[in-house]
N, C-alpha and C. Protein backbone atom coordinates (compact mmCIF):
# COMPACT_ATOMS: atom_id res chain seq x y z
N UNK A 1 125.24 67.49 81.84
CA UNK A 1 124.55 68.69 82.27
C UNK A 1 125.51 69.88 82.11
N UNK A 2 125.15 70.87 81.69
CA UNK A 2 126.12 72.05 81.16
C UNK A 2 126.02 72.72 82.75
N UNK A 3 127.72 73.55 82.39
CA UNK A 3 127.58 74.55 83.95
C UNK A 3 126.81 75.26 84.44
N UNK A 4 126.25 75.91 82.97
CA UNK A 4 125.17 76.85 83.50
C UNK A 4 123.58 76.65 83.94
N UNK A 5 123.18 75.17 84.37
CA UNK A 5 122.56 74.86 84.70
C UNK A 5 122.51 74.29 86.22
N UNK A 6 123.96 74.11 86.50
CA UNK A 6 124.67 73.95 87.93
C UNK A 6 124.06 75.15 88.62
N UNK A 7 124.76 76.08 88.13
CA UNK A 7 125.18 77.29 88.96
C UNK A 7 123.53 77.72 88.96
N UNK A 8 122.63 77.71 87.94
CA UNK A 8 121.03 78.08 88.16
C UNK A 8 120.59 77.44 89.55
N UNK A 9 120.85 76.00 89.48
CA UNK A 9 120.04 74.88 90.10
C UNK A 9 120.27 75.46 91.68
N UNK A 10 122.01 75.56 91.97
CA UNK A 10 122.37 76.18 93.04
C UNK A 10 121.49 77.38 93.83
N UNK A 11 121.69 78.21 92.41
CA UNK A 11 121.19 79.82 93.03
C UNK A 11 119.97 79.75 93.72
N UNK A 12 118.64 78.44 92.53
CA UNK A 12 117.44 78.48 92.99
C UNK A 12 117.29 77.89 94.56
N UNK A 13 118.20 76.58 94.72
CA UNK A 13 118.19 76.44 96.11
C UNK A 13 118.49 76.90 97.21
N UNK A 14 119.30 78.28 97.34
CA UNK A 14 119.36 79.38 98.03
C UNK A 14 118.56 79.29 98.47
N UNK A 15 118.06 80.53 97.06
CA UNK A 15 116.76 81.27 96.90
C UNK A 15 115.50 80.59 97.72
N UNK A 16 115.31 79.13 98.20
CA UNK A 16 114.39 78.40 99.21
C UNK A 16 114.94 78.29 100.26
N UNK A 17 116.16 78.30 100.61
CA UNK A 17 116.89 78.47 101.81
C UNK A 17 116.46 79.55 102.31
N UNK A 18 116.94 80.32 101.79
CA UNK A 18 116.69 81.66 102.06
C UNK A 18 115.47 82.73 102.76
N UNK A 19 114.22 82.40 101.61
CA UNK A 19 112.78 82.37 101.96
C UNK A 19 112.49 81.59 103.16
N UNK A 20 113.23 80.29 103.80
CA UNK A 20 112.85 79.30 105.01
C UNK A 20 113.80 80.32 106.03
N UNK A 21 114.62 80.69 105.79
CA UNK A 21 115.67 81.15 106.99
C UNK A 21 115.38 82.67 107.53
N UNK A 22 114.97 83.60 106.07
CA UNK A 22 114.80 84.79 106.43
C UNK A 22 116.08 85.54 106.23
N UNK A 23 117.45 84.74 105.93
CA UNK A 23 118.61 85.97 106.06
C UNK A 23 118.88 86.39 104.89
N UNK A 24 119.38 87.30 104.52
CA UNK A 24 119.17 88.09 103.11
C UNK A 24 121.04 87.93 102.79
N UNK A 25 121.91 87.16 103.34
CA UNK A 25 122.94 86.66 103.12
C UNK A 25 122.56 85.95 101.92
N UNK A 26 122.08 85.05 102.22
CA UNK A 26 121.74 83.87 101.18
C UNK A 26 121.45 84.11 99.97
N UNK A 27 120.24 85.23 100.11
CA UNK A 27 119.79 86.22 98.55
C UNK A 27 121.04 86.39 98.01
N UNK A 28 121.88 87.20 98.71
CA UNK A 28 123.07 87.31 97.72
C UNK A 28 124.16 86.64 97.59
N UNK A 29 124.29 85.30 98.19
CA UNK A 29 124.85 84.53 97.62
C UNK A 29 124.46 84.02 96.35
N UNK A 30 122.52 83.76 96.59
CA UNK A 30 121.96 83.09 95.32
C UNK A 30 122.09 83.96 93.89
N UNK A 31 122.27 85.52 94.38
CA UNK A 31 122.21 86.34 93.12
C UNK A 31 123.39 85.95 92.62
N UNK A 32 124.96 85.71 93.53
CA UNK A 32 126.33 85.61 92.92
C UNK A 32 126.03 83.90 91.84
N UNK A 33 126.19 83.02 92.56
CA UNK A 33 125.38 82.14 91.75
C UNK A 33 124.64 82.15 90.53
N UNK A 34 123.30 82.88 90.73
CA UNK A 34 122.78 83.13 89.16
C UNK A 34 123.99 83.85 88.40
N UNK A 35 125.01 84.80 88.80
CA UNK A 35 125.80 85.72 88.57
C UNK A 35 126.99 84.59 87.32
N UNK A 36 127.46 83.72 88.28
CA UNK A 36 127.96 82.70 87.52
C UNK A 36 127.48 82.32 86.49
N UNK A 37 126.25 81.52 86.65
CA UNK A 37 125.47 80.84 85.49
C UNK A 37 125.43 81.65 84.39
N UNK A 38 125.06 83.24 84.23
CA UNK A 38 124.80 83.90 83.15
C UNK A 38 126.41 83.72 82.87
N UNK A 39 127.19 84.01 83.33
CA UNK A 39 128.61 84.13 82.80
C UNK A 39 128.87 82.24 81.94
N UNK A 40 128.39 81.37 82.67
CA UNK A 40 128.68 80.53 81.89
C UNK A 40 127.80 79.71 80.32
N UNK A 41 126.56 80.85 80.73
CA UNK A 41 125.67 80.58 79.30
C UNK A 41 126.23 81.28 78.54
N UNK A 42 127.08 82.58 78.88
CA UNK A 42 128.07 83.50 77.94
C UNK A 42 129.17 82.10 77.44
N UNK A 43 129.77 81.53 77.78
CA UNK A 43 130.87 80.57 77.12
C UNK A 43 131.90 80.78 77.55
N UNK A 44 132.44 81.73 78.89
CA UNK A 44 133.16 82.03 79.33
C UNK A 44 134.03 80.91 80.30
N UNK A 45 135.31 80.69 80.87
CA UNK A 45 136.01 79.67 81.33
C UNK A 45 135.49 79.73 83.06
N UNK A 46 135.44 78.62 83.24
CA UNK A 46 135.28 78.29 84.86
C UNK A 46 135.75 79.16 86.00
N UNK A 47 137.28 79.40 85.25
CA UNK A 47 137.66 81.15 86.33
C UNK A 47 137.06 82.04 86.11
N UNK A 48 136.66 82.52 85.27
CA UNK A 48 135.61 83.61 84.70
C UNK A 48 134.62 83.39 85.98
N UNK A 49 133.66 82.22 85.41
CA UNK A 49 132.40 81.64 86.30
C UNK A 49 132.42 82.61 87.67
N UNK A 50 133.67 81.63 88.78
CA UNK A 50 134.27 81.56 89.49
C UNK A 50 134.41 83.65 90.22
N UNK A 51 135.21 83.66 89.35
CA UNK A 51 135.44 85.15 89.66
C UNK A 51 134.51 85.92 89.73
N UNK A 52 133.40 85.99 89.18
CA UNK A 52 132.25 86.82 89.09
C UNK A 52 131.39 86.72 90.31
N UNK A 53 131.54 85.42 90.51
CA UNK A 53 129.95 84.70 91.27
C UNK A 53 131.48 85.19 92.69
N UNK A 54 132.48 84.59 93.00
CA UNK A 54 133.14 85.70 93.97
C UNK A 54 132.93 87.34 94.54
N UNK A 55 133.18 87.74 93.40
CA UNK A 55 133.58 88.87 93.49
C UNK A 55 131.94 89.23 93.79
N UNK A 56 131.14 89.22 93.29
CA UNK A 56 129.43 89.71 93.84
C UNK A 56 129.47 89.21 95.01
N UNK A 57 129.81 87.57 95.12
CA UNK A 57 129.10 87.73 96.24
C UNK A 57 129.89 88.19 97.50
N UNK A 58 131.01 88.18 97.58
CA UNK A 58 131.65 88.52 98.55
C UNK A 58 131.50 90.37 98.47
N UNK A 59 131.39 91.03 97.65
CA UNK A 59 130.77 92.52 97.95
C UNK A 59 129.05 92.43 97.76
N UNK A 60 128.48 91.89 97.91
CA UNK A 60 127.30 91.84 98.14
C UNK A 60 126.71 91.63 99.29
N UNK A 61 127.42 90.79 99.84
CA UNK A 61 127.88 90.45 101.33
C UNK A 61 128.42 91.36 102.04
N UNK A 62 129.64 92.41 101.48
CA UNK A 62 130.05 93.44 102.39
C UNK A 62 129.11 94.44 102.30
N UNK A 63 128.39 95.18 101.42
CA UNK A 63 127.44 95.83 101.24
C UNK A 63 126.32 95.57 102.10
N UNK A 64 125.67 94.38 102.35
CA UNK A 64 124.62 94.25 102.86
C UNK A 64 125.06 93.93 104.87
N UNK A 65 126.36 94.04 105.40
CA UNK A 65 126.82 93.57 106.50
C UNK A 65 126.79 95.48 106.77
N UNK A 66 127.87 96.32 105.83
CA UNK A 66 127.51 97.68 106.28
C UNK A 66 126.14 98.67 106.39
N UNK A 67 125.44 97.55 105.68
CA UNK A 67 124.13 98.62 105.53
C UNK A 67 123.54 97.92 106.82
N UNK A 68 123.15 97.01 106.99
CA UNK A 68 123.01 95.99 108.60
C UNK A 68 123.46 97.15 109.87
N UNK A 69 124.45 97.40 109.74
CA UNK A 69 125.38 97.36 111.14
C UNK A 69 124.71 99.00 110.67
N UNK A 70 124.37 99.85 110.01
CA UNK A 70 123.83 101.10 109.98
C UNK A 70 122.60 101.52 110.12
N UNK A 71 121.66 100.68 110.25
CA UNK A 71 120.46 100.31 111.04
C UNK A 71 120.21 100.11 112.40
N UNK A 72 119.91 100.55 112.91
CA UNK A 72 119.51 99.86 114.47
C UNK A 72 118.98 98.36 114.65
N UNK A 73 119.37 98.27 115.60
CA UNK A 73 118.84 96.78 116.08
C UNK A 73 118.39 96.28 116.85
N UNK A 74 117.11 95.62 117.28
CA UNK A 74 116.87 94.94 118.58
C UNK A 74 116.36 96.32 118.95
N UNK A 75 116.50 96.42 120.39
CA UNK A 75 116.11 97.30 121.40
C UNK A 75 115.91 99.03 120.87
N UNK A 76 117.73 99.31 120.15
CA UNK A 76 117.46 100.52 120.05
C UNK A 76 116.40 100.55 118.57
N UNK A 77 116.05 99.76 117.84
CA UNK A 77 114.89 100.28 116.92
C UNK A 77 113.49 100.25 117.91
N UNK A 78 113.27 99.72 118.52
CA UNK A 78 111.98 99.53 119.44
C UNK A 78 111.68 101.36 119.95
N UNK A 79 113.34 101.42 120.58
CA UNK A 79 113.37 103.06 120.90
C UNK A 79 113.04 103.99 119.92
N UNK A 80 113.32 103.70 118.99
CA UNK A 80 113.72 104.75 117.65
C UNK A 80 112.21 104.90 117.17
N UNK A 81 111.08 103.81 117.29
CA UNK A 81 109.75 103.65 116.53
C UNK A 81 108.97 104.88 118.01
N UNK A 82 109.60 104.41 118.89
CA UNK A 82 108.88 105.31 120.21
C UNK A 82 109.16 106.69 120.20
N UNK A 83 110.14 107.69 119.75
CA UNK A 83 110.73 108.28 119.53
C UNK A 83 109.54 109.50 118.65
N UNK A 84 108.50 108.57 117.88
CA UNK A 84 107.82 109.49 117.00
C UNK A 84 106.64 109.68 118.16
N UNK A 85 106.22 108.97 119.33
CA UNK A 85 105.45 109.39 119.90
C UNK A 85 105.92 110.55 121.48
N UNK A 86 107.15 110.70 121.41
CA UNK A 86 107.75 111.43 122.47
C UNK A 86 107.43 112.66 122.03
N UNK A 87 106.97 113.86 122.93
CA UNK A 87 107.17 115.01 122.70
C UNK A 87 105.10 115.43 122.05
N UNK A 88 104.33 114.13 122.31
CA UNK A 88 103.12 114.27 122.00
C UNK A 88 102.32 114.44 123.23
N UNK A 89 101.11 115.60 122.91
CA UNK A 89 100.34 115.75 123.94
C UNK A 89 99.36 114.87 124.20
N UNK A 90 98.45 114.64 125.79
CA UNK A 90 97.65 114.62 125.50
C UNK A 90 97.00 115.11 126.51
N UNK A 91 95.23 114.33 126.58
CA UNK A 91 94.60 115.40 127.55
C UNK A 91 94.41 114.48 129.14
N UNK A 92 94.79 114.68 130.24
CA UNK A 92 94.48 113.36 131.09
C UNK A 92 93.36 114.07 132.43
N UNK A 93 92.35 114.02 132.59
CA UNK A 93 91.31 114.32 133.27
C UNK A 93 91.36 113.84 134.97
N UNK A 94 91.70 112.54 134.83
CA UNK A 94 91.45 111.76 136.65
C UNK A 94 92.74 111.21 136.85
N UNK A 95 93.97 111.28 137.97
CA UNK A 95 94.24 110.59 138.16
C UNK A 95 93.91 109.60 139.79
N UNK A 96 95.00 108.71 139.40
CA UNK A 96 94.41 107.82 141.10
C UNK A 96 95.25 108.20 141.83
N UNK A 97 95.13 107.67 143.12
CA UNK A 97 95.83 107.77 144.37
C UNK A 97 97.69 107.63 144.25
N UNK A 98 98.29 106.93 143.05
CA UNK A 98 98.83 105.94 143.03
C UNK A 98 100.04 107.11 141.69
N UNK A 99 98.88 108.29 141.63
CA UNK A 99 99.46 109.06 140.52
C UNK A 99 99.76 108.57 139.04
N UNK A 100 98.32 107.73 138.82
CA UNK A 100 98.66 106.96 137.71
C UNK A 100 97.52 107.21 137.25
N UNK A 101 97.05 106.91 135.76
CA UNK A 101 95.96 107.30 134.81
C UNK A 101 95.81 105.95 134.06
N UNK A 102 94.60 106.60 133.48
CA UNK A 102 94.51 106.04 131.92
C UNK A 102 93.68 107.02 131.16
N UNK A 103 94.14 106.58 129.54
CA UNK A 103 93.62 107.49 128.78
C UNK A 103 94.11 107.33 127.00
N UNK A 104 92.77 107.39 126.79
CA UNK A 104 92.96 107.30 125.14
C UNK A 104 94.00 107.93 124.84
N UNK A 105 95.25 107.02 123.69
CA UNK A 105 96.30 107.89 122.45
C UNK A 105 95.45 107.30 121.41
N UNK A 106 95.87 108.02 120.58
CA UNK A 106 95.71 107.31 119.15
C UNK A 106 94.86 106.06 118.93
N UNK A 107 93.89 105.51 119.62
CA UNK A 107 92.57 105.10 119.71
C UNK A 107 92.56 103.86 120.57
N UNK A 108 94.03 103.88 121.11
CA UNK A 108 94.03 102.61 122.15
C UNK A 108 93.88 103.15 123.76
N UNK A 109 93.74 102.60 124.59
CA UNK A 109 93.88 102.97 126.17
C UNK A 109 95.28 102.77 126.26
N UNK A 110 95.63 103.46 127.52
CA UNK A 110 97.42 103.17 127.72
C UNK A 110 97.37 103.60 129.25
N UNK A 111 98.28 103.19 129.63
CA UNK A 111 98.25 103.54 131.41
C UNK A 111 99.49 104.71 131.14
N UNK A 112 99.02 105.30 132.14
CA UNK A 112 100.09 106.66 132.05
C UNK A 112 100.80 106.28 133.86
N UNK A 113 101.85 107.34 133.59
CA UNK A 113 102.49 107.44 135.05
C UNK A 113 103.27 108.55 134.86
N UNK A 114 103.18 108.97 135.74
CA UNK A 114 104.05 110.85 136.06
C UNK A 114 105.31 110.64 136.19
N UNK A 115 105.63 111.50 135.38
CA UNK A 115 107.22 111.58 135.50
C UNK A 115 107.78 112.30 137.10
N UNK A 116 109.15 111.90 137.59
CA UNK A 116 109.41 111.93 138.78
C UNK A 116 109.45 113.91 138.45
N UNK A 117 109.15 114.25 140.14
CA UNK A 117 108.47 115.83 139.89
C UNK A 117 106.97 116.26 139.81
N UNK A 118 106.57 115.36 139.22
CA UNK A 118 105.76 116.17 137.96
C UNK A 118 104.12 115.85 139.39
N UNK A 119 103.03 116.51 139.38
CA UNK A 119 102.23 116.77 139.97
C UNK A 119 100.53 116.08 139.15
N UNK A 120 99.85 115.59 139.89
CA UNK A 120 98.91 115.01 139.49
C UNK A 120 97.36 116.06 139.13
N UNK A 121 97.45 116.83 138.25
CA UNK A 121 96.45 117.04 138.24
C UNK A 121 95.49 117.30 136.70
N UNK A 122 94.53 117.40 136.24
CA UNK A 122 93.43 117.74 135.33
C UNK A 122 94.81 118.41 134.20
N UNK A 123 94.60 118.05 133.27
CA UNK A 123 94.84 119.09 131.61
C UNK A 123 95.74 118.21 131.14
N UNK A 124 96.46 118.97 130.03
CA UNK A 124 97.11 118.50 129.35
C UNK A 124 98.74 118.13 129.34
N UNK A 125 99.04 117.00 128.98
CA UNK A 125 100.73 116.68 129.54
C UNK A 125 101.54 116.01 128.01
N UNK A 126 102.58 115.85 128.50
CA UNK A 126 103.35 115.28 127.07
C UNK A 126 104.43 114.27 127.22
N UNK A 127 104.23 113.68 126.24
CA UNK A 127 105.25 112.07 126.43
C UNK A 127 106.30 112.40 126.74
N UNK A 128 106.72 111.74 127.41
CA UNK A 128 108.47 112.32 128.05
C UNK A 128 108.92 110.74 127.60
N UNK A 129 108.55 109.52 127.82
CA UNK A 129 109.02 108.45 127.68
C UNK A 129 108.07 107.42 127.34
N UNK A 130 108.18 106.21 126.66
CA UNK A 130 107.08 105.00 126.49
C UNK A 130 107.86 103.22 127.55
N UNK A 131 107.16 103.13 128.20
CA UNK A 131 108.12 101.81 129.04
C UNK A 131 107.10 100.68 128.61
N UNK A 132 106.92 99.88 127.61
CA UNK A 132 105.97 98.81 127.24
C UNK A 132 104.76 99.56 127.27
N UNK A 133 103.55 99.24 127.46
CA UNK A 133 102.59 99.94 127.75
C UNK A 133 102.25 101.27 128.67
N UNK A 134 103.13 102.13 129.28
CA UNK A 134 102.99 102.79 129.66
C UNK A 134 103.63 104.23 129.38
N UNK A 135 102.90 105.09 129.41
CA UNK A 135 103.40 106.82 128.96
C UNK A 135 103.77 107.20 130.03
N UNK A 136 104.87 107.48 130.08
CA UNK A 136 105.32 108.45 131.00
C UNK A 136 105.71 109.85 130.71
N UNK A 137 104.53 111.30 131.18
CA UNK A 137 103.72 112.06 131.32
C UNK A 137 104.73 112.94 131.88
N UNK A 138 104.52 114.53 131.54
CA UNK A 138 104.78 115.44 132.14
C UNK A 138 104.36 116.65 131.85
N UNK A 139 103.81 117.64 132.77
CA UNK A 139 102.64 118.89 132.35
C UNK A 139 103.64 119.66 131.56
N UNK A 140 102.73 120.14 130.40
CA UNK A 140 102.75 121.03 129.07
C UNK A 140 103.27 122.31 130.48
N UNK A 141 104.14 122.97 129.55
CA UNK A 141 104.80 123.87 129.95
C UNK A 141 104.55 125.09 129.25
N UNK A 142 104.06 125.10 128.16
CA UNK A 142 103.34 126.26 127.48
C UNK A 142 104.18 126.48 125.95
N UNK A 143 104.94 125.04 126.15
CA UNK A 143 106.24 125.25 124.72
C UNK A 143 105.08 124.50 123.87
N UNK A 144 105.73 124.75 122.18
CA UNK A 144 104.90 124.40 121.49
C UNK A 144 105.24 122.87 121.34
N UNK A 145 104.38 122.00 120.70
CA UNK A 145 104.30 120.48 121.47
C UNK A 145 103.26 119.83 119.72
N UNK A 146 103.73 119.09 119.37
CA UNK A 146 103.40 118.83 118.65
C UNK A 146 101.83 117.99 118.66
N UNK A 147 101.10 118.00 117.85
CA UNK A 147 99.68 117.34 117.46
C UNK A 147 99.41 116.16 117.61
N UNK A 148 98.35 115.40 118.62
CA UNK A 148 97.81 114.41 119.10
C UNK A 148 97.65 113.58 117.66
N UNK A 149 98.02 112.23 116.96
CA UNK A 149 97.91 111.57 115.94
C UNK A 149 96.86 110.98 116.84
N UNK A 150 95.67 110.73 115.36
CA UNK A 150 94.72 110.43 115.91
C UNK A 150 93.76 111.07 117.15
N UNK A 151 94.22 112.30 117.37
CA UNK A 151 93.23 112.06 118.87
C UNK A 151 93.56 111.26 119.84
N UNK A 152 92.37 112.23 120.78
CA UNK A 152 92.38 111.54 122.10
C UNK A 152 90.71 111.65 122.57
């Protein structure tokens, strides 16, 4: 069996690792791998091979660890997706005893709750915060406030 059918066979079994695991490590190990193989259908020597399918994958690997760690993660992306609904109005009509609401965003119901201060009554208020299902509310101040997505 010639090398460059090694180093294919390898890459492709990543490449199913990979797809089962989800980590995008593996992708580029499997690319360094294929990386090899073309070098050895070239006719090039085993260090050659060797060095190539290295050298990718170990900066393919650093590349994809700095671009990782420059992304958010976990929690603070959860924040970061909430972030586009902060600073949105809406309109809240009734609240309860309890200083709590509900009221259409963007075509779902959501329970609201007043931000500490803030006073229970009729018109319009704006996201100050999102805690799982709940908006936490505070009356429009007369600053400009960006556009209800979707309605309310």
């Amino acid at each position: 069996m010639s090398s460059y059918v090694v180093w294919f066979v390898l890459g492709f079994l990543l490449m199913i690792a990979e797809a089962v695991s989800g980590t995008f490590y593996l992708l580029v190990v499997a690319v360094a791998l294929a990386a090899g193989g073309v070098i050895a259908l070239a006719g090039l020597s085993f260090a050659w091979q060797l060095l190539v399918a290295a050298v990718i994958g170990l900066g393919g690997s650093f590349a994809l660890h700095r671009w990782r760690r420059s992304r958010p993660q976990g929690r603070d992306a959860a924040q970061q997706m909430q972030h586009m609904d902060v600073g949105q109005t809406l309109r809240i009509d009734h609240w309860s005893a309890r200083n709590t609401a509900r009221a259409n965003y963007c075509g779902a119901q959501w329970d609201i709750e007043l931000a500490a201060g803030e006073s229970a009554m009729a018109g319009d208020f704006v996201i100050r915060e999102i805690h799982a299902n709940r908006l936490v509310v505070a009356a429009c101040t007369g600053e400009t406030h960006k556009a209800v997505p979707g309605g309310n």
